[in-house]
PDB file of N, CA and C in Angstrom:
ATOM      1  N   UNK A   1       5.872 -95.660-412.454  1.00  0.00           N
ATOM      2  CA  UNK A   1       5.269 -94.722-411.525  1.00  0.00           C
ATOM      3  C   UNK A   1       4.168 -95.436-410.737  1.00  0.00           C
ATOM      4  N   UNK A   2       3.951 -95.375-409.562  1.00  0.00           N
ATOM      5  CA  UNK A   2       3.377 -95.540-408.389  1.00  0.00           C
ATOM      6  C   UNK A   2       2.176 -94.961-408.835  1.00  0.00           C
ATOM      7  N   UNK A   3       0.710 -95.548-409.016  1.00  0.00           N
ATOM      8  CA  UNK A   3      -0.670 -95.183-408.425  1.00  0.00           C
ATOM      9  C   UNK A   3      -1.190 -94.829-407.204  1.00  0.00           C
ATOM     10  N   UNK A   4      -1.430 -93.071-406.907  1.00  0.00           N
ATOM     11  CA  UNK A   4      -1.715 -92.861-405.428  1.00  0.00           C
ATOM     12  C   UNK A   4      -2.647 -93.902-404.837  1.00  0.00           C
ATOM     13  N   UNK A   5      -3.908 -94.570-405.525  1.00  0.00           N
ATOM     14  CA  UNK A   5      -4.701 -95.190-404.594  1.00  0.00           C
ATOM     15  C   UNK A   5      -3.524 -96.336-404.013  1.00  0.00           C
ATOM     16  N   UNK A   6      -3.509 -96.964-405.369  1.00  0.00           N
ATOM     17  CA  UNK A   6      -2.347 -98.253-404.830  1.00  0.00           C
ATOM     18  C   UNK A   6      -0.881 -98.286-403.738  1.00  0.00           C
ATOM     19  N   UNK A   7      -0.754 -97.011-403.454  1.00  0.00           N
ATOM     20  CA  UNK A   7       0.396 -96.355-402.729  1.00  0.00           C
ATOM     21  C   UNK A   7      -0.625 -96.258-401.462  1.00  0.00           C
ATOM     22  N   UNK A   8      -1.850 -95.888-401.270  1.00  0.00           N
ATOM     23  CA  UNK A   8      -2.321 -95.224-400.325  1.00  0.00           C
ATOM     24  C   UNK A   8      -2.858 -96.788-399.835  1.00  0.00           C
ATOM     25  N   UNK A   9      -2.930 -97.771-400.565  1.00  0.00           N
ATOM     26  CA  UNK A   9      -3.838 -98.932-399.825  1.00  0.00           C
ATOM     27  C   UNK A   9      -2.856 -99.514-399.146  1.00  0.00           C
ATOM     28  N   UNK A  10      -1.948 -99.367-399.929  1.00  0.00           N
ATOM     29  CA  UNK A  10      -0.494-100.352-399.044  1.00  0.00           C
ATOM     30  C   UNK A  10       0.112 -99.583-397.837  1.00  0.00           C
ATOM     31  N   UNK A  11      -0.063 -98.482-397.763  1.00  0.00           N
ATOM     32  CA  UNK A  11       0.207 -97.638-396.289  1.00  0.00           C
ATOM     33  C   UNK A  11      -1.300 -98.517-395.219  1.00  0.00           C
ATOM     34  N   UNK A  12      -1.738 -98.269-395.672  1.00  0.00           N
ATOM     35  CA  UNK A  12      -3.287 -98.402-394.875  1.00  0.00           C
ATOM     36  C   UNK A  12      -2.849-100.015-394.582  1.00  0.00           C
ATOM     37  N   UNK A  13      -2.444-100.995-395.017  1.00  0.00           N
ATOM     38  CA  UNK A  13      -2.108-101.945-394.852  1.00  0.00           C
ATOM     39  C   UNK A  13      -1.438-102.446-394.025  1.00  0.00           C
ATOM     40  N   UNK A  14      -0.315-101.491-394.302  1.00  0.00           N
ATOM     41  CA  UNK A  14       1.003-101.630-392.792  1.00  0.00           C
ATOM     42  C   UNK A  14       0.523-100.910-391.930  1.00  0.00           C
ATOM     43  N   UNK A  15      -0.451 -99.732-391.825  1.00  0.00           N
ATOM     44  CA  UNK A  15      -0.407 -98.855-390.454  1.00  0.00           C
ATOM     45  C   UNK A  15      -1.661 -99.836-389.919  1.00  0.00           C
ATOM     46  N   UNK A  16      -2.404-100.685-390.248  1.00  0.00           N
ATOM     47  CA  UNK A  16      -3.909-101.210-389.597  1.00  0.00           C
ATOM     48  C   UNK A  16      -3.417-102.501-389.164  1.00  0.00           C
ATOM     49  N   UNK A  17      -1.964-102.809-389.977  1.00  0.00           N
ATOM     50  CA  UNK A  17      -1.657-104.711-389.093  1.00  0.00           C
ATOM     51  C   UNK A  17      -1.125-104.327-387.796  1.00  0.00           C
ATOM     52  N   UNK A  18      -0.081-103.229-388.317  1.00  0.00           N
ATOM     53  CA  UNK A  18       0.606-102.745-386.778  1.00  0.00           C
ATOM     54  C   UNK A  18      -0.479-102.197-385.415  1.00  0.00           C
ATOM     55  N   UNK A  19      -1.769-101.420-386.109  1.00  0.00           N
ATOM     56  CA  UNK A  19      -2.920-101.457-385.220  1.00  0.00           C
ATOM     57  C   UNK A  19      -3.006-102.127-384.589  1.00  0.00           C
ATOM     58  N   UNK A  20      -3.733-103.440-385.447  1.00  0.00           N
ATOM     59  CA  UNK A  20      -4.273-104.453-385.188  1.00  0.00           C
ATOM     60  C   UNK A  20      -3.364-105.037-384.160  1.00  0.00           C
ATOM     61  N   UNK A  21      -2.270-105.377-384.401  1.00  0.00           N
ATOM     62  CA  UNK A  21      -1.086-106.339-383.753  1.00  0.00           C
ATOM     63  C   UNK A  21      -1.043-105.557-382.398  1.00  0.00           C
ATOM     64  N   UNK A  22      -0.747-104.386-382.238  1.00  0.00           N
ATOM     65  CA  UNK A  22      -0.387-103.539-380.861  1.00  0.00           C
ATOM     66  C   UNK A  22      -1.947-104.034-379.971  1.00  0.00           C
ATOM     67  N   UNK A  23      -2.658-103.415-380.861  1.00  0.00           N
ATOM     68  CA  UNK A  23      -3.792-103.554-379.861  1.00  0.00           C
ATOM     69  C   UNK A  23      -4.141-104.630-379.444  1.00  0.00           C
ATOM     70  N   UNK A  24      -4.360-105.452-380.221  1.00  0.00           N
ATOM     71  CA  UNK A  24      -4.471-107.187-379.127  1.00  0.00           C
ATOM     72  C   UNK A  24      -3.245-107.296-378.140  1.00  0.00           C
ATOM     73  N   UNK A  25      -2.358-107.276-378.420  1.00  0.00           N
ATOM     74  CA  UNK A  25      -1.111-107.155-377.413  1.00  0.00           C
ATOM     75  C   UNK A  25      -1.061-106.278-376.572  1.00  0.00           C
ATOM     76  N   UNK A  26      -1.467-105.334-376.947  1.00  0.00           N
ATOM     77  CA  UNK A  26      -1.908-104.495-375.394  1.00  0.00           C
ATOM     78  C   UNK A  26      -3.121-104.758-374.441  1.00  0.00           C
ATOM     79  N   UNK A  27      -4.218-105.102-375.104  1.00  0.00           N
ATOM     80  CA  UNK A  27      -5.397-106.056-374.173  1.00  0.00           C
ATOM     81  C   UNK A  27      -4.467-107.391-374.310  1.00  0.00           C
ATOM     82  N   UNK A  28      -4.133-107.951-374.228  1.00  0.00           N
ATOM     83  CA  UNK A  28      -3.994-109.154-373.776  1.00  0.00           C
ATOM     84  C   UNK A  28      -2.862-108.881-372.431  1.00  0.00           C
ATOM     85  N   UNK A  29      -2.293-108.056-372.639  1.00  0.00           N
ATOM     86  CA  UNK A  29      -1.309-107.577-371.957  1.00  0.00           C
ATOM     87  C   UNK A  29      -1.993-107.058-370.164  1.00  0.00           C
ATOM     88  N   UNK A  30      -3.221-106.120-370.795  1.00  0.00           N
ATOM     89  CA  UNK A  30      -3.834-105.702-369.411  1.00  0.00           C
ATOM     90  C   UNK A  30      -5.184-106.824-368.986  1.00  0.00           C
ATOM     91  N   UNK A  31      -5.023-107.792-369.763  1.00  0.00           N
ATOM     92  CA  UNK A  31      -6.307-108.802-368.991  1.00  0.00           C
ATOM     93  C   UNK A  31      -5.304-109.955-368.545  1.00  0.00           C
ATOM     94  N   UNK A  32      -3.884-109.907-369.335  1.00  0.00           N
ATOM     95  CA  UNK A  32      -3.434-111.386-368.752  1.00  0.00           C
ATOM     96  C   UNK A  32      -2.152-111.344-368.474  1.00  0.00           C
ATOM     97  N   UNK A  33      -1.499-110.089-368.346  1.00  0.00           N
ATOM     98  CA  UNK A  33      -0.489-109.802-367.710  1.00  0.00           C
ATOM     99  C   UNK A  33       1.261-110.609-368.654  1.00  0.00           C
ATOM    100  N   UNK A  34       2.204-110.583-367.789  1.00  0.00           N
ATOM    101  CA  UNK A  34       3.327-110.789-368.637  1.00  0.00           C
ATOM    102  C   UNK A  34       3.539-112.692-368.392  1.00  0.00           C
ATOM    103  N   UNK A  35       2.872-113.296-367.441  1.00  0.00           N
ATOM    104  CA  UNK A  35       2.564-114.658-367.045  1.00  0.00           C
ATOM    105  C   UNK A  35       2.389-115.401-367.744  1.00  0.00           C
ATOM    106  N   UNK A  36       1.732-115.415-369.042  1.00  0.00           N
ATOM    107  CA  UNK A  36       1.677-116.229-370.095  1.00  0.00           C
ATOM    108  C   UNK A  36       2.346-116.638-371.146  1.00  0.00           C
ATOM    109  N   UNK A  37       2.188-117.699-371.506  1.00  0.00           N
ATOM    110  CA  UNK A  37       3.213-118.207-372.520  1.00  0.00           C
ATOM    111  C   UNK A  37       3.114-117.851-373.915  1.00  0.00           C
ATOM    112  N   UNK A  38       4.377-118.384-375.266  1.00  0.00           N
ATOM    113  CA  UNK A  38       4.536-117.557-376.244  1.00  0.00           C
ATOM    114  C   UNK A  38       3.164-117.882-376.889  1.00  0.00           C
ATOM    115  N   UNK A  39       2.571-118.616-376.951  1.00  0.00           N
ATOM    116  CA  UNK A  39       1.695-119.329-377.815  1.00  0.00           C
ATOM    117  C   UNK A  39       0.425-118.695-377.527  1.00  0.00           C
ATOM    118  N   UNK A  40       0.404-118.784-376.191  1.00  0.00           N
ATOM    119  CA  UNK A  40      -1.188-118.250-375.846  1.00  0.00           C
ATOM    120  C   UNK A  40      -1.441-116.787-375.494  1.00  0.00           C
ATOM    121  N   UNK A  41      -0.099-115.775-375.524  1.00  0.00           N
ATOM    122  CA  UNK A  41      -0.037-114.577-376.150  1.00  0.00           C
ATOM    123  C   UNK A  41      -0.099-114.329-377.531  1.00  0.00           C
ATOM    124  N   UNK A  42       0.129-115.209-378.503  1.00  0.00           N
ATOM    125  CA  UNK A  42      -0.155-115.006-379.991  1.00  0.00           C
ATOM    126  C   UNK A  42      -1.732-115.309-380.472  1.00  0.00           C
ATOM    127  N   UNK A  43      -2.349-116.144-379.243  1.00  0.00           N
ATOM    128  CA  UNK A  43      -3.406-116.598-379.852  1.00  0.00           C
ATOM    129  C   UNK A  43      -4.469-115.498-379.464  1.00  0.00           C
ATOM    130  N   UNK A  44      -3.953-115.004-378.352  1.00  0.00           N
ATOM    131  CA  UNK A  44      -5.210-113.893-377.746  1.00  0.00           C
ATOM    132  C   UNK A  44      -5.061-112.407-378.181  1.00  0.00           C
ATOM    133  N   UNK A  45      -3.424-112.275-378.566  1.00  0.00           N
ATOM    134  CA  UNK A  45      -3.364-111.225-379.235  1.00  0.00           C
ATOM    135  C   UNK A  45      -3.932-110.966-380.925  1.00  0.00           C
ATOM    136  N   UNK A  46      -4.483-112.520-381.522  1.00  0.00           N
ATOM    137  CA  UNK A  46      -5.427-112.039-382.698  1.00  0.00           C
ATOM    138  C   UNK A  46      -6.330-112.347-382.088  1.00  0.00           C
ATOM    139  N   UNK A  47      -7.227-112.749-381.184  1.00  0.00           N
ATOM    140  CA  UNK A  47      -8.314-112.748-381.055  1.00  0.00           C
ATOM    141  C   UNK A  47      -8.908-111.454-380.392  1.00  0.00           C
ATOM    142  N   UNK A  48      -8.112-110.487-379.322  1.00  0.00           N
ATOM    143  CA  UNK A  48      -8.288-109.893-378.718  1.00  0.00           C
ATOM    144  C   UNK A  48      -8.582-108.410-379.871  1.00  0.00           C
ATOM    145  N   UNK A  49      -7.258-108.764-380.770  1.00  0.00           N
ATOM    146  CA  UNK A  49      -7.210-107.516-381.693  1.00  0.00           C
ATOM    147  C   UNK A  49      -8.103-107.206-382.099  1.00  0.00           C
ATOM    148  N   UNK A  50      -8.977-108.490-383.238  1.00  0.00           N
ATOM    149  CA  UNK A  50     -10.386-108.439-383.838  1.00  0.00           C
ATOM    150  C   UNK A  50     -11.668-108.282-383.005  1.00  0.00           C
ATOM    151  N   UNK A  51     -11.917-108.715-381.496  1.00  0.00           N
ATOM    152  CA  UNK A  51     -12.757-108.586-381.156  1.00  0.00           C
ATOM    153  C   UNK A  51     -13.588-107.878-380.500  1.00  0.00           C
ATOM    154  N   UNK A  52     -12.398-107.203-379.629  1.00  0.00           N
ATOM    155  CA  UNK A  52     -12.739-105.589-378.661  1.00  0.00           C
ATOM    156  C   UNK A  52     -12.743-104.887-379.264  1.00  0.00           C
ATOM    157  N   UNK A  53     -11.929-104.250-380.263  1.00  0.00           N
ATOM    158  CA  UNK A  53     -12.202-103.112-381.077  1.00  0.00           C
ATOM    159  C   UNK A  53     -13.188-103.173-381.993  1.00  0.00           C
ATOM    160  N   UNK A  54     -13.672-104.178-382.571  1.00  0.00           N
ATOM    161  CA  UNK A  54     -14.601-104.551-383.701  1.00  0.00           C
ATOM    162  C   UNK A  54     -16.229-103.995-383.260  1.00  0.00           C
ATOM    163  N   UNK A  55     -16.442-104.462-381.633  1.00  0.00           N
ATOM    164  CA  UNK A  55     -17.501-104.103-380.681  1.00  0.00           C
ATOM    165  C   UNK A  55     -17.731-102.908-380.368  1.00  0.00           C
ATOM    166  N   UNK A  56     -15.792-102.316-380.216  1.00  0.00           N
ATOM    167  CA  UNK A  56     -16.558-100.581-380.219  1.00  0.00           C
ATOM    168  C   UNK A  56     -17.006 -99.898-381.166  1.00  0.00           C
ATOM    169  N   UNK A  57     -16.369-100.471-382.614  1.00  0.00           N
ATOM    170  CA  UNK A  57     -16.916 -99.747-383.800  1.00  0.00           C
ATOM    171  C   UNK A  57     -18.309-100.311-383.847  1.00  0.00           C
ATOM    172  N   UNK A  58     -18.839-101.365-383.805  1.00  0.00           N
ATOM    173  CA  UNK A  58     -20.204-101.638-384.293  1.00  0.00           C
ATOM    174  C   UNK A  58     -20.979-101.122-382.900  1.00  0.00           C
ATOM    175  N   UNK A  59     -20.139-100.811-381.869  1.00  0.00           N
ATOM    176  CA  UNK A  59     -21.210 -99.866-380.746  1.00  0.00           C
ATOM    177  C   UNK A  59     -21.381 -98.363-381.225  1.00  0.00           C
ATOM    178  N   UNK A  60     -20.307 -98.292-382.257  1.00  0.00           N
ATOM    179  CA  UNK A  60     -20.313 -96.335-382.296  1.00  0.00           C
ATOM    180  C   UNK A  60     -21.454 -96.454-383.745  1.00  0.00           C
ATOM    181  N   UNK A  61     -21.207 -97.032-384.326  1.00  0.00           N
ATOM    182  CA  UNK A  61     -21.683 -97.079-385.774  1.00  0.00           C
ATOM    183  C   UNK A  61     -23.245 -97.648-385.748  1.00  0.00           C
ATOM    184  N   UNK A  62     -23.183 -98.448-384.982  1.00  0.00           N
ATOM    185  CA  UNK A  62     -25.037 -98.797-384.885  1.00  0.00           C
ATOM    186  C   UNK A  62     -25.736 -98.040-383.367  1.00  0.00           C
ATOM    187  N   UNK A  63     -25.095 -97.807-382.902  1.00  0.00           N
ATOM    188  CA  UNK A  63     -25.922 -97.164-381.444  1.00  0.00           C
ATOM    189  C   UNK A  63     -25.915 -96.154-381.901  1.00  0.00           C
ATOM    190  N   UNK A  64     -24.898 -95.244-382.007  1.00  0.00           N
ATOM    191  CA  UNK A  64     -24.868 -94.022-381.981  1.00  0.00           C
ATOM    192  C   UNK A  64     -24.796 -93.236-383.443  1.00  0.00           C
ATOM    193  N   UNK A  65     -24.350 -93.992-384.419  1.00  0.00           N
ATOM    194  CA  UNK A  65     -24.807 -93.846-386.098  1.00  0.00           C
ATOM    195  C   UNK A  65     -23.314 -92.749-386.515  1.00  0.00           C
ATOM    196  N   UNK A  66     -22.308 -93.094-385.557  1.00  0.00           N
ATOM    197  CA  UNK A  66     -20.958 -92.442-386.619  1.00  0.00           C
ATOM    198  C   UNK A  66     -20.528 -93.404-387.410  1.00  0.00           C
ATOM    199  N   UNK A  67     -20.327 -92.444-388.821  1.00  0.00           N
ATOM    200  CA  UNK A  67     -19.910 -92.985-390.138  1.00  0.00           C
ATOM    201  C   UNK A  67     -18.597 -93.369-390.083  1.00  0.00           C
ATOM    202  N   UNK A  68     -18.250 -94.668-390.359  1.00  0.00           N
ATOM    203  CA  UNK A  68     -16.947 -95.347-390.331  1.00  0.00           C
ATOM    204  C   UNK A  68     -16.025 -95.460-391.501  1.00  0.00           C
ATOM    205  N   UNK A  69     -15.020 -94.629-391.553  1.00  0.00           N
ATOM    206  CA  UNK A  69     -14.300 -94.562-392.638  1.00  0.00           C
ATOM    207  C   UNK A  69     -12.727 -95.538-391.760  1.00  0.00           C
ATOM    208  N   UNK A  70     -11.508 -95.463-392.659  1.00  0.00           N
ATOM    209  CA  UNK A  70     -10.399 -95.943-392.521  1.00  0.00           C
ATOM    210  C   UNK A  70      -9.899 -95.017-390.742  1.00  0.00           C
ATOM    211  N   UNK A  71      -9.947 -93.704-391.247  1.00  0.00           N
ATOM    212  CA  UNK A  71      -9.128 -92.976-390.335  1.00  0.00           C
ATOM    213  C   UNK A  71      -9.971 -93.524-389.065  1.00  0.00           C
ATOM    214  N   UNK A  72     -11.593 -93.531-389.311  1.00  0.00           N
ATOM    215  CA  UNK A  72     -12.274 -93.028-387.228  1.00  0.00           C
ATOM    216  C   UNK A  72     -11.794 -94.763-386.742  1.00  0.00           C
ATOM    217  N   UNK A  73     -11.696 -95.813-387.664  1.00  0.00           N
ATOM    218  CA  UNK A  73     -11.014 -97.294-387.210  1.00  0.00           C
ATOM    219  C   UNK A  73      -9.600 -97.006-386.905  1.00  0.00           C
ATOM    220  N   UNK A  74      -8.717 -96.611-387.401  1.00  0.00           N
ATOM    221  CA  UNK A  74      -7.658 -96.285-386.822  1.00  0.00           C
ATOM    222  C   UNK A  74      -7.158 -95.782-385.317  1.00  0.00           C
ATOM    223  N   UNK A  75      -8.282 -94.375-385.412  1.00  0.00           N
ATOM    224  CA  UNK A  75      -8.545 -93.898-383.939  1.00  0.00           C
ATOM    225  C   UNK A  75      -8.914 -94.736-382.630  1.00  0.00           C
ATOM    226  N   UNK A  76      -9.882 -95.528-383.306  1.00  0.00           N
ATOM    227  CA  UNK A  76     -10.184 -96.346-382.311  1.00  0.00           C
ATOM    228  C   UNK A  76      -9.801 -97.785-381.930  1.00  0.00           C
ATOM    229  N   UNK A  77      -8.426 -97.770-382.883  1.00  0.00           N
ATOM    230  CA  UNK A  77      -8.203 -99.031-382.308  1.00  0.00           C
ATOM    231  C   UNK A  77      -6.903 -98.283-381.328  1.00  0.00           C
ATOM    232  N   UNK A  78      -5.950 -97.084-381.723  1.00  0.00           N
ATOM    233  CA  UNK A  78      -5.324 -96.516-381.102  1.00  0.00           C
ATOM    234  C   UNK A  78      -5.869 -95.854-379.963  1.00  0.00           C
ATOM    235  N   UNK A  79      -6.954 -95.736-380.021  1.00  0.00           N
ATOM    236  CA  UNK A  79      -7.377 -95.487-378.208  1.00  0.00           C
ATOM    237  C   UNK A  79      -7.171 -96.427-377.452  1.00  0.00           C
ATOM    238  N   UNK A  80      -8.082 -97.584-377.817  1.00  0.00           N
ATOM    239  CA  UNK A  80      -8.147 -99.101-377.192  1.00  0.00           C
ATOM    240  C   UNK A  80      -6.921 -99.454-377.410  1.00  0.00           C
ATOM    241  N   UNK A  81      -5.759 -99.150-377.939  1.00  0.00           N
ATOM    242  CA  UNK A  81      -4.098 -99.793-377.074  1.00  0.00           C
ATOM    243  C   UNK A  81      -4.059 -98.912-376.246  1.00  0.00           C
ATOM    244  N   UNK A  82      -3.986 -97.391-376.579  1.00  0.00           N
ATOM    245  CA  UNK A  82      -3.804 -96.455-375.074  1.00  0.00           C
ATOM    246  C   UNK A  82      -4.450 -97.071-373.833  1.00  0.00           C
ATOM    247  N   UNK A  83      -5.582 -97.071-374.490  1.00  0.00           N
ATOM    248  CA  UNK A  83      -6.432 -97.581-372.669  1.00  0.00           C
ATOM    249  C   UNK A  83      -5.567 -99.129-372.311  1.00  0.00           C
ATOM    250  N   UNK A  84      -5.750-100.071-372.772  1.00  0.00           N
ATOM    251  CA  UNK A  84      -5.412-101.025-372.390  1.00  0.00           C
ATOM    252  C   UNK A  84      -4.176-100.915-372.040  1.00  0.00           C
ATOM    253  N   UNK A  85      -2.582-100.178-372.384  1.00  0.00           N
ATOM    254  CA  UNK A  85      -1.276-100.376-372.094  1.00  0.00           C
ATOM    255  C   UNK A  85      -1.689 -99.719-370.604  1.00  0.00           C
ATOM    256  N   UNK A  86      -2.628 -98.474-370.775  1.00  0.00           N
ATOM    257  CA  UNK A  86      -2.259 -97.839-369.195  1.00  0.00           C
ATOM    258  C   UNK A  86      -2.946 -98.482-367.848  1.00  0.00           C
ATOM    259  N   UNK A  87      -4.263 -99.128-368.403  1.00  0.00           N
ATOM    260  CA  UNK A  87      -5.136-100.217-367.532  1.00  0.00           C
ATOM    261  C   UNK A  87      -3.723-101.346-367.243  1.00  0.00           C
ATOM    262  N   UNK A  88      -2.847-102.108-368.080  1.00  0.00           N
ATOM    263  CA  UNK A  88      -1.655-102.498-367.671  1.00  0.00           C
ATOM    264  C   UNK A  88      -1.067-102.235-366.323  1.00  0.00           C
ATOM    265  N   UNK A  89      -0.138-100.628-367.115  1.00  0.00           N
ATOM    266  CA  UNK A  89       0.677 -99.972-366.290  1.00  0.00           C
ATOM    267  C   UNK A  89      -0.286 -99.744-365.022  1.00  0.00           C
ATOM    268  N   UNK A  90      -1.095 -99.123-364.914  1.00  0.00           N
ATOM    269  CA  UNK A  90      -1.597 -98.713-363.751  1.00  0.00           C
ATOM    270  C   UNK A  90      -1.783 -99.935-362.708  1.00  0.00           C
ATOM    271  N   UNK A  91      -3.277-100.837-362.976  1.00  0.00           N
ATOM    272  CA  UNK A  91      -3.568-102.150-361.939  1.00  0.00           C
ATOM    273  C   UNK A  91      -2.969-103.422-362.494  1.00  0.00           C
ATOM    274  N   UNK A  92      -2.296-103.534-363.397  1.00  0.00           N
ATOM    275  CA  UNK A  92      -2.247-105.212-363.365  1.00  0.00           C
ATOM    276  C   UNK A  92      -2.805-105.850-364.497  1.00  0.00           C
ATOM    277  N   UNK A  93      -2.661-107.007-364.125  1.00  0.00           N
ATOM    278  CA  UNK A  93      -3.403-107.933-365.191  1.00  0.00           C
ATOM    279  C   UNK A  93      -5.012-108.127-364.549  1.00  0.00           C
ATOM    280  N   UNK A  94      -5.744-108.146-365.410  1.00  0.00           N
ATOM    281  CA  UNK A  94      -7.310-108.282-364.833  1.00  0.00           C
ATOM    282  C   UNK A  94      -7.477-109.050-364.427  1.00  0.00           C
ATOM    283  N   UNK A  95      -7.486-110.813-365.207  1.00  0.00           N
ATOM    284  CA  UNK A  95      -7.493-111.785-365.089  1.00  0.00           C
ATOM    285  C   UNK A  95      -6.868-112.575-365.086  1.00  0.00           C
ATOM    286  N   UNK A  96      -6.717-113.991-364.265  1.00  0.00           N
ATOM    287  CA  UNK A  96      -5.592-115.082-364.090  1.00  0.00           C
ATOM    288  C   UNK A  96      -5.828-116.108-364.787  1.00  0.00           C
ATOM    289  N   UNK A  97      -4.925-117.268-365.129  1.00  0.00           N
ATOM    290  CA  UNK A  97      -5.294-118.146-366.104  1.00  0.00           C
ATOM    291  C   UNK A  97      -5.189-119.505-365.311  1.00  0.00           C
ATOM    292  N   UNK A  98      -4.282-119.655-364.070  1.00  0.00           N
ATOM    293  CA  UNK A  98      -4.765-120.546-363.243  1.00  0.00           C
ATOM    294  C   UNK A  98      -5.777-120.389-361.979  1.00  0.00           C
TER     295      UNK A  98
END
């Protein structure tokens, strides 16, 4: 038999890589468009993942003092792909690399 915590950490596991993974790939997507190569889409999509979203939580959590559990990180990394796929779709890539 399955332990709920141990059942519940390993969900939290797969739903926060797939987070993680979408959301750098979606900012990398709306700052650098479909132009770039395989390598330097893998590299900005972990850097991008960890670093924009990481800034809004430590902007919500120390500026403004909301308590950070699993779920309000979730939310907010699923906003920040929303925004970024539609900043995409809508104008473009932000920035160029040559």
């Amino acid at each position: 038999m399955v332990e709920p915590f141990f059942y519940g950490s390993i969900v939290q596991l797969v739903v926060g890589t797939v987070l993680f993974a979408v959301t750098g790939y979606a900012i990398t997507l709306a700052a650098l468009g479909d132009k770039t190569g395989a390598v330097e889409k893998i590299v900005f999509t972990l850097c991008f993942g960890f670093f924009l979203p990481v800034i809004a939580i430590f902007a919500l959590n120390y500026l403004i003092g909301i308590q950070m559990n699993a779920v309000i990180v979730a939310i907010i990394y699923a906003i920040t792909a929303a925004a970024a796929f539609g900043l995409h779709w809508h104008k473009g890539p932000l920035l160029t690399l040559r």
